[in-house]
Protein backbone atom coordinates (compact mmCIF):
# COMPACT_ATOMS: atom_id res chain seq x y z
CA UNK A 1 29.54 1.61 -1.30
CA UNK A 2 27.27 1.76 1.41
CA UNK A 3 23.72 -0.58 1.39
CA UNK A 4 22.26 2.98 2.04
CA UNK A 5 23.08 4.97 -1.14
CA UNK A 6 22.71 1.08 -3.46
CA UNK A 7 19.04 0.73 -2.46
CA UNK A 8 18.49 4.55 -3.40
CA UNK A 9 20.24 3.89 -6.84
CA UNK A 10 17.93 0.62 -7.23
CA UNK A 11 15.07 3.10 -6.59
CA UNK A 12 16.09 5.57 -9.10
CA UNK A 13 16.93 3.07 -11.47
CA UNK A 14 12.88 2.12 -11.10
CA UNK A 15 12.15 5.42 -11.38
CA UNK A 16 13.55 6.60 -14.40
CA UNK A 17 13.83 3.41 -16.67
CA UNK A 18 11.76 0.73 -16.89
CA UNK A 19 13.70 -1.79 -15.32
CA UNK A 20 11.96 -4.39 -12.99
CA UNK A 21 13.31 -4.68 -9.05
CA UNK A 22 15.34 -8.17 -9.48
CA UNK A 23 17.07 -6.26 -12.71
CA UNK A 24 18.05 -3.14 -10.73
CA UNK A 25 19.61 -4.58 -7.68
CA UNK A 26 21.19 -6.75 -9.60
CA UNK A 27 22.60 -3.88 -12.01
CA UNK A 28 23.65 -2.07 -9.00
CA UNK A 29 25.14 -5.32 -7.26
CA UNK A 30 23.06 -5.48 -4.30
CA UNK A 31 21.65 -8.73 -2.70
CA UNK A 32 18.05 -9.55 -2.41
CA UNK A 33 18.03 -9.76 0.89
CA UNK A 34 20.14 -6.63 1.37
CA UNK A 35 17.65 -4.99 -0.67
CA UNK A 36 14.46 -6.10 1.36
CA UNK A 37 16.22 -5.90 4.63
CA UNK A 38 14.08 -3.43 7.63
CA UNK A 39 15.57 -3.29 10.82
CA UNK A 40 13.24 -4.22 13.75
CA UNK A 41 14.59 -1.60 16.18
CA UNK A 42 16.52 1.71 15.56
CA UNK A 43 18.99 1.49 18.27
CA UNK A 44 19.73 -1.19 21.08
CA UNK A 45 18.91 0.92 24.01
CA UNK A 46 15.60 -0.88 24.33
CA UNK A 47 18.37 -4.27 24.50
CA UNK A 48 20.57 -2.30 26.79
CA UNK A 49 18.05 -1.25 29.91
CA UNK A 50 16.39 -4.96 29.59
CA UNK A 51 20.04 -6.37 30.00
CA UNK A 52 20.94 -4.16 32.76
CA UNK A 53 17.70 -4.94 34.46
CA UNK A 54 17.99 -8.12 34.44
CA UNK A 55 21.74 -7.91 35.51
CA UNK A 56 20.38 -6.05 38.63
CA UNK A 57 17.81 -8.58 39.52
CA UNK A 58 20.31 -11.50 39.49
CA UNK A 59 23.60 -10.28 41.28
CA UNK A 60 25.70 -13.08 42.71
């Protein structure tokens, strides 16, 4: 099962019982860290045109 869809059933879990955070992800079997985890960017292109410049500053 995706991380996606685990962290929404850890939310509703919150929701509708009263079941703390650690006892809902682990109920669901998700990780801590998987739980808490925020992606700094939201795709690489920000990596990709600082690679290529860089690649085009320092041909051989």
């Amino acid at each position: 099962m995706p991380t996606k869809v685990r962290k929404t059933w850890v939310q509703a879990l919150q929701k509708n019982n009263s079941v703390t955070i650690t006892m809902s992800y682990g109920i669901v079997g998700l990780s801590r860290c998987a739980y808490y985890y925020q992606p700094k960017l939201q795709d690489d292109s920000m990596i990709i045109s600082v690679l290529n410049a860089i690649t085009d500053r320092h041909l051989r």
